[in-house]
C-alpha atoms as a PDB file:
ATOM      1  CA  UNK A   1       0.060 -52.913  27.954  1.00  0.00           C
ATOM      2  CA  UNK A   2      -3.437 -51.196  28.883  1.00  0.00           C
ATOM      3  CA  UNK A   3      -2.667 -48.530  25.669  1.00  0.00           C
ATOM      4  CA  UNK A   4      -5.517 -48.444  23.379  1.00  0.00           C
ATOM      5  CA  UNK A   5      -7.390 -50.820  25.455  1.00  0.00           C
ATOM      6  CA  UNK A   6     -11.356 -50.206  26.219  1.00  0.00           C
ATOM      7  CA  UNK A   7     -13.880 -51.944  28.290  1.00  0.00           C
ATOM      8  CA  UNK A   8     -16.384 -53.487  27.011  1.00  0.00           C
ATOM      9  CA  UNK A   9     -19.555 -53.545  28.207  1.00  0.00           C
ATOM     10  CA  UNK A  10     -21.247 -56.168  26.706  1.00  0.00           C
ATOM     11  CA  UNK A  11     -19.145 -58.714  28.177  1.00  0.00           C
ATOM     12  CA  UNK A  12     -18.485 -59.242  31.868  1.00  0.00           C
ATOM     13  CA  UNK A  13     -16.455 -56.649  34.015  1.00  0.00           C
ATOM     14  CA  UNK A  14     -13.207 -56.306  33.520  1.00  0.00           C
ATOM     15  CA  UNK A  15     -13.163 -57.483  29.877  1.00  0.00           C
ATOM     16  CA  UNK A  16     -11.503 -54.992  27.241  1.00  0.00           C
ATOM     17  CA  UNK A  17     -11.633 -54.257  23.605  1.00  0.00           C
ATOM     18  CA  UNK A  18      -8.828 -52.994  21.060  1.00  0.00           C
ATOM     19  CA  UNK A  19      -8.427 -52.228  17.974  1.00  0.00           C
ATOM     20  CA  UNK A  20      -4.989 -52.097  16.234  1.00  0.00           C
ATOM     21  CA  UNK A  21      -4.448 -50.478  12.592  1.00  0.00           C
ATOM     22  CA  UNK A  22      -1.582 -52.627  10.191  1.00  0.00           C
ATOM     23  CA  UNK A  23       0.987 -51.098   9.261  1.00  0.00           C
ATOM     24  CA  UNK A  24       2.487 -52.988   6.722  1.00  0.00           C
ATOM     25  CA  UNK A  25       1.873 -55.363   4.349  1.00  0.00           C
ATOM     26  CA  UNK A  26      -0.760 -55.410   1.370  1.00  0.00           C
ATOM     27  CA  UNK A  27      -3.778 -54.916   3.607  1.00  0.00           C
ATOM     28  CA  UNK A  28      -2.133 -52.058   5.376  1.00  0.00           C
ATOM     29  CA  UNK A  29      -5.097 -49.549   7.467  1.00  0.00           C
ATOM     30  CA  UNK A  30      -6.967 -52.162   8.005  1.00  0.00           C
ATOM     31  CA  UNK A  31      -7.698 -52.807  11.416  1.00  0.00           C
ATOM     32  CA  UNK A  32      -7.538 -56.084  14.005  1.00  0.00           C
ATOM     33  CA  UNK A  33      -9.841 -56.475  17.327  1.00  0.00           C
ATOM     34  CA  UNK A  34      -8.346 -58.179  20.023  1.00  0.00           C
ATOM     35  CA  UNK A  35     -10.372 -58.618  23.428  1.00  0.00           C
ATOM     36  CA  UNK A  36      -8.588 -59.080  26.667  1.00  0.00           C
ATOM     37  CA  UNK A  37     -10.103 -60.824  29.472  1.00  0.00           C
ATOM     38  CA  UNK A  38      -9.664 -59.793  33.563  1.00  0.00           C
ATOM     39  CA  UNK A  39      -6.763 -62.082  33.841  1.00  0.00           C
ATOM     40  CA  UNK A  40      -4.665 -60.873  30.774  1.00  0.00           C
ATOM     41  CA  UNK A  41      -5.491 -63.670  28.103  1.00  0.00           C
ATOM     42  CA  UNK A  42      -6.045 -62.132  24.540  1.00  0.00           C
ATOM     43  CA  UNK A  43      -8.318 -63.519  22.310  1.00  0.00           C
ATOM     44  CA  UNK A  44      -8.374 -62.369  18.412  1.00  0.00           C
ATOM     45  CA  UNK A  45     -11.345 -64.041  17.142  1.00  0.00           C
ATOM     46  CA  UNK A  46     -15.042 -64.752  18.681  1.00  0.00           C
ATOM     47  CA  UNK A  47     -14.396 -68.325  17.906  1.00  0.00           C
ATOM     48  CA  UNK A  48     -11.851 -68.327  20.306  1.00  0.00           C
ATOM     49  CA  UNK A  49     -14.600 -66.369  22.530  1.00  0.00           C
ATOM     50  CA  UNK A  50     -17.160 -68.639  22.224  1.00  0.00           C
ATOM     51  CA  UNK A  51     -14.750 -71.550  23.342  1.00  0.00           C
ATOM     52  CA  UNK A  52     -13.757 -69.567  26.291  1.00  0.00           C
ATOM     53  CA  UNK A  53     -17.473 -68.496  27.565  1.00  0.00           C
ATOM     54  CA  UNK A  54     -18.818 -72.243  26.314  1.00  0.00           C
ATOM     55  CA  UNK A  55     -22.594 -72.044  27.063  1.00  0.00           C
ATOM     56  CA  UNK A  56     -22.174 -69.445  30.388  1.00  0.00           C
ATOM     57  CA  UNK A  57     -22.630 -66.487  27.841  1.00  0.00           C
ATOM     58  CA  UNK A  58     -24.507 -66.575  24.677  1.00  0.00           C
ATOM     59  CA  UNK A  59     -22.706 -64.659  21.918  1.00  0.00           C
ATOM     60  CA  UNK A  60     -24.718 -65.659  19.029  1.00  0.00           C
ATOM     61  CA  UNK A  61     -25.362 -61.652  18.402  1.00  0.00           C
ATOM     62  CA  UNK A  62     -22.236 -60.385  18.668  1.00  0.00           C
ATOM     63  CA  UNK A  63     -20.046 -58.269  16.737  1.00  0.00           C
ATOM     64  CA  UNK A  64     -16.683 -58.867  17.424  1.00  0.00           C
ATOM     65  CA  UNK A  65     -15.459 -56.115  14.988  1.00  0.00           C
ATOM     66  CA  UNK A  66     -17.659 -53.604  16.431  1.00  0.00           C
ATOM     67  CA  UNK A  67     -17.748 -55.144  20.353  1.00  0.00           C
ATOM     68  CA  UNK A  68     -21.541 -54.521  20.194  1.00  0.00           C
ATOM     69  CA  UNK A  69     -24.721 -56.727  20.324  1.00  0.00           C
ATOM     70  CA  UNK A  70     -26.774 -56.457  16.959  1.00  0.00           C
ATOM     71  CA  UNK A  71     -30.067 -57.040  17.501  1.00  0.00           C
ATOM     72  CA  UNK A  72     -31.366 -59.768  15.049  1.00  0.00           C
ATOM     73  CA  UNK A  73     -33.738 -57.892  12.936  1.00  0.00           C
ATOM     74  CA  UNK A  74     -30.912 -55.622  12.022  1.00  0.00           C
ATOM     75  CA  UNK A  75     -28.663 -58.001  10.384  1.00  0.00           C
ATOM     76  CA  UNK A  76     -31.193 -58.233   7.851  1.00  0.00           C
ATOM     77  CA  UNK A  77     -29.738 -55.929   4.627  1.00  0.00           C
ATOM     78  CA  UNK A  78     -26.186 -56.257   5.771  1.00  0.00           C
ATOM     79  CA  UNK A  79     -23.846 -57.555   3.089  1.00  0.00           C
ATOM     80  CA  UNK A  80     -23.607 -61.062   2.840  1.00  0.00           C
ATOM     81  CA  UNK A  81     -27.021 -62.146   4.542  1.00  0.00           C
ATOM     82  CA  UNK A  82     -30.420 -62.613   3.485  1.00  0.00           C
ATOM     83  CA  UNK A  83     -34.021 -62.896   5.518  1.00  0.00           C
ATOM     84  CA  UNK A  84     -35.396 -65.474   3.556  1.00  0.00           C
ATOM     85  CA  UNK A  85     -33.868 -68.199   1.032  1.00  0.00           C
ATOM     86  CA  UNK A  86     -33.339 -66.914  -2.823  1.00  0.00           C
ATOM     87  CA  UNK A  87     -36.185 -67.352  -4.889  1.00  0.00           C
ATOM     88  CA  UNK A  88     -35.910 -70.211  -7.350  1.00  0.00           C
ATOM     89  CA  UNK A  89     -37.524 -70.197 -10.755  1.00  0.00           C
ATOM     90  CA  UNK A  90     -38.252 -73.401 -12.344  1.00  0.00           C
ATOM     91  CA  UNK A  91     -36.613 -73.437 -16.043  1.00  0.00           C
ATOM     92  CA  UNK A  92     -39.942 -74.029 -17.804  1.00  0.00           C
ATOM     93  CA  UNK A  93     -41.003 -70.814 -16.882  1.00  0.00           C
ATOM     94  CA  UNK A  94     -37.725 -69.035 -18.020  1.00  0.00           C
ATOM     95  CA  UNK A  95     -37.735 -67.095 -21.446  1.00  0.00           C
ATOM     96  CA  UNK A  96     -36.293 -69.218 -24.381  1.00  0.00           C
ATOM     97  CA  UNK A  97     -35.632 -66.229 -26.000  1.00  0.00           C
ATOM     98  CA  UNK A  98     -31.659 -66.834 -27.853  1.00  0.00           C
ATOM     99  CA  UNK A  99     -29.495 -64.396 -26.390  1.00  0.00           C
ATOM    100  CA  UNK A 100     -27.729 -62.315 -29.059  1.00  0.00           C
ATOM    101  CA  UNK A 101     -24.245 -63.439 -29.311  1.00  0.00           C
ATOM    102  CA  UNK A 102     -22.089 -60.295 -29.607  1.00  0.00           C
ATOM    103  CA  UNK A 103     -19.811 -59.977 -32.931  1.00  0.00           C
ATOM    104  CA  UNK A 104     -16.062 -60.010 -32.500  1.00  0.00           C
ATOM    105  CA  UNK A 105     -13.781 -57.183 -33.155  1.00  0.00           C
ATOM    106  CA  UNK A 106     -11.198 -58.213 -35.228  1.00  0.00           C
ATOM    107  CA  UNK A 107      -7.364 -57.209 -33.371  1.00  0.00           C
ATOM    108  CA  UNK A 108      -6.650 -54.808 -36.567  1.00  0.00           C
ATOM    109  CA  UNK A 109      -9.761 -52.711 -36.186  1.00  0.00           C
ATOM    110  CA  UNK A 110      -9.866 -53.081 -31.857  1.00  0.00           C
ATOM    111  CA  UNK A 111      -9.029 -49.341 -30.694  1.00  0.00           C
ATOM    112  CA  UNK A 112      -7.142 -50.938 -27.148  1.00  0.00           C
ATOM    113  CA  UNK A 113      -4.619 -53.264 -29.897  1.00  0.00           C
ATOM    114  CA  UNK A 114      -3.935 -49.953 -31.853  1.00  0.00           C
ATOM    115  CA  UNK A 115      -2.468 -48.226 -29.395  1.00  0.00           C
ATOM    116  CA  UNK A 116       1.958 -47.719 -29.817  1.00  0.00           C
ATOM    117  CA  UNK A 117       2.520 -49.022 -26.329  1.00  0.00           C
ATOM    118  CA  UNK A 118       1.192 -52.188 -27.223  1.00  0.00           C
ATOM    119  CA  UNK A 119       2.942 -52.271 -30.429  1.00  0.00           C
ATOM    120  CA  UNK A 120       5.670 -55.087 -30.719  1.00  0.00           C
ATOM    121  CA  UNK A 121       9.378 -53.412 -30.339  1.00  0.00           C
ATOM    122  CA  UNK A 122      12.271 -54.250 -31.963  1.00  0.00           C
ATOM    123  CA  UNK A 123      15.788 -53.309 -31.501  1.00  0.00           C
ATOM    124  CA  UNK A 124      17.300 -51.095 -33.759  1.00  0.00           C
ATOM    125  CA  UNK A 125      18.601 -52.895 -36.697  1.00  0.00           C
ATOM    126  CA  UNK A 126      22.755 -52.683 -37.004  1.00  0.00           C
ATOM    127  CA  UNK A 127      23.919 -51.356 -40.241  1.00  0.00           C
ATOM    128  CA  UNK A 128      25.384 -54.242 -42.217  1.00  0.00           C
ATOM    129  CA  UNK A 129      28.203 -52.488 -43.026  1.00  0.00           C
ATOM    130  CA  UNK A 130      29.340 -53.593 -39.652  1.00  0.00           C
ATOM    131  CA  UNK A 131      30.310 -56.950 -38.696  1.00  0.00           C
ATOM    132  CA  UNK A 132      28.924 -59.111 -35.659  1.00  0.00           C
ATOM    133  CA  UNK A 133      31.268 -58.866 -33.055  1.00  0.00           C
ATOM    134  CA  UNK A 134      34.187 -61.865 -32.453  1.00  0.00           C
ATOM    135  CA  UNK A 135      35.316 -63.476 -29.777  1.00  0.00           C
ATOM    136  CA  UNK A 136      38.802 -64.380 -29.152  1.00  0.00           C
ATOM    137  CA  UNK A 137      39.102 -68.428 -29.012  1.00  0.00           C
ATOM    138  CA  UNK A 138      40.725 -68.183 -25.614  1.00  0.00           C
ATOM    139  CA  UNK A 139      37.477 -66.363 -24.419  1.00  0.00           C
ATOM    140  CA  UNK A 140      35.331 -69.076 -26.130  1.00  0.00           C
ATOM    141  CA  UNK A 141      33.496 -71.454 -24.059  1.00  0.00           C
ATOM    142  CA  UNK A 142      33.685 -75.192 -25.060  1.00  0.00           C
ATOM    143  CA  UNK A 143      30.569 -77.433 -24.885  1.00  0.00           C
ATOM    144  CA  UNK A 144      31.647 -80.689 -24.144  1.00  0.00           C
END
């Protein structure tokens, strides 16, 4: 079971890294991390890591998708995080300028509800020189 396993060095010795791609499913290519300590237990998140280490190794700065430390100043820009709260702007000082409300586009004139896909079908009209079809009254079911 040591296929596609790495070590990693910023945990203790004999602790090992892997990533494994999906295969299936909708988010198929995307890949899981799994960490495996000395004695064989696996561990697939760094909640579960944190648990097992408790306060004997500080993993406040690491990546468990990468298996590297990230040095605090560079988390600043990633996706998701900020340095510093969000502004806020009181609403006095906001514009009152009336936003333009935007006309609607009437369905007949609409280019996307012109289109002959999105026309309704109907079935092709029978000829009334023929007559709807019978059914025998053996064949008939009865409604009680």
């Amino acid at each position: 079971m040591s296929e596609g396993w790495e070590d990693c060095p910023p945990l203790p010795v004999g602790w090992k890294r892997c990533e494994v791609y999906r295969r299936f499913g909708a988010s198929i290519g995307k890949t899981d991390t799994y960490y495996m300590s000395p004695t064989a237990e696996r561990f697939r998140s760094k909640v579960q890591l944190v648990r097992y280490f408790g306060k004997s190794l500080d993993l406040t700065d690491f990546d468990f998708k990468k298996g590297i430390i990230v040095s605090p100043t560079s988390k600043v820009g990633e996706c998701g995080t900020r340095s510093s709260p969000p502004p806020s702007i009181h609403p006095s000082l906001l514009p009152s300028i009336p936003l333009p409300i935007p006309p609607s586009i009437p369905p007949s004139i609409h280019p996307s509800f012109n289109h002959p896909s999105l026309q309704p079908s109907l079935p092709p009209s029978l000829p009334s020189s023929v007559p709807p079809p019978s059914v025998p009254p053996s064949l008939r079911l009865s409604l009680p």
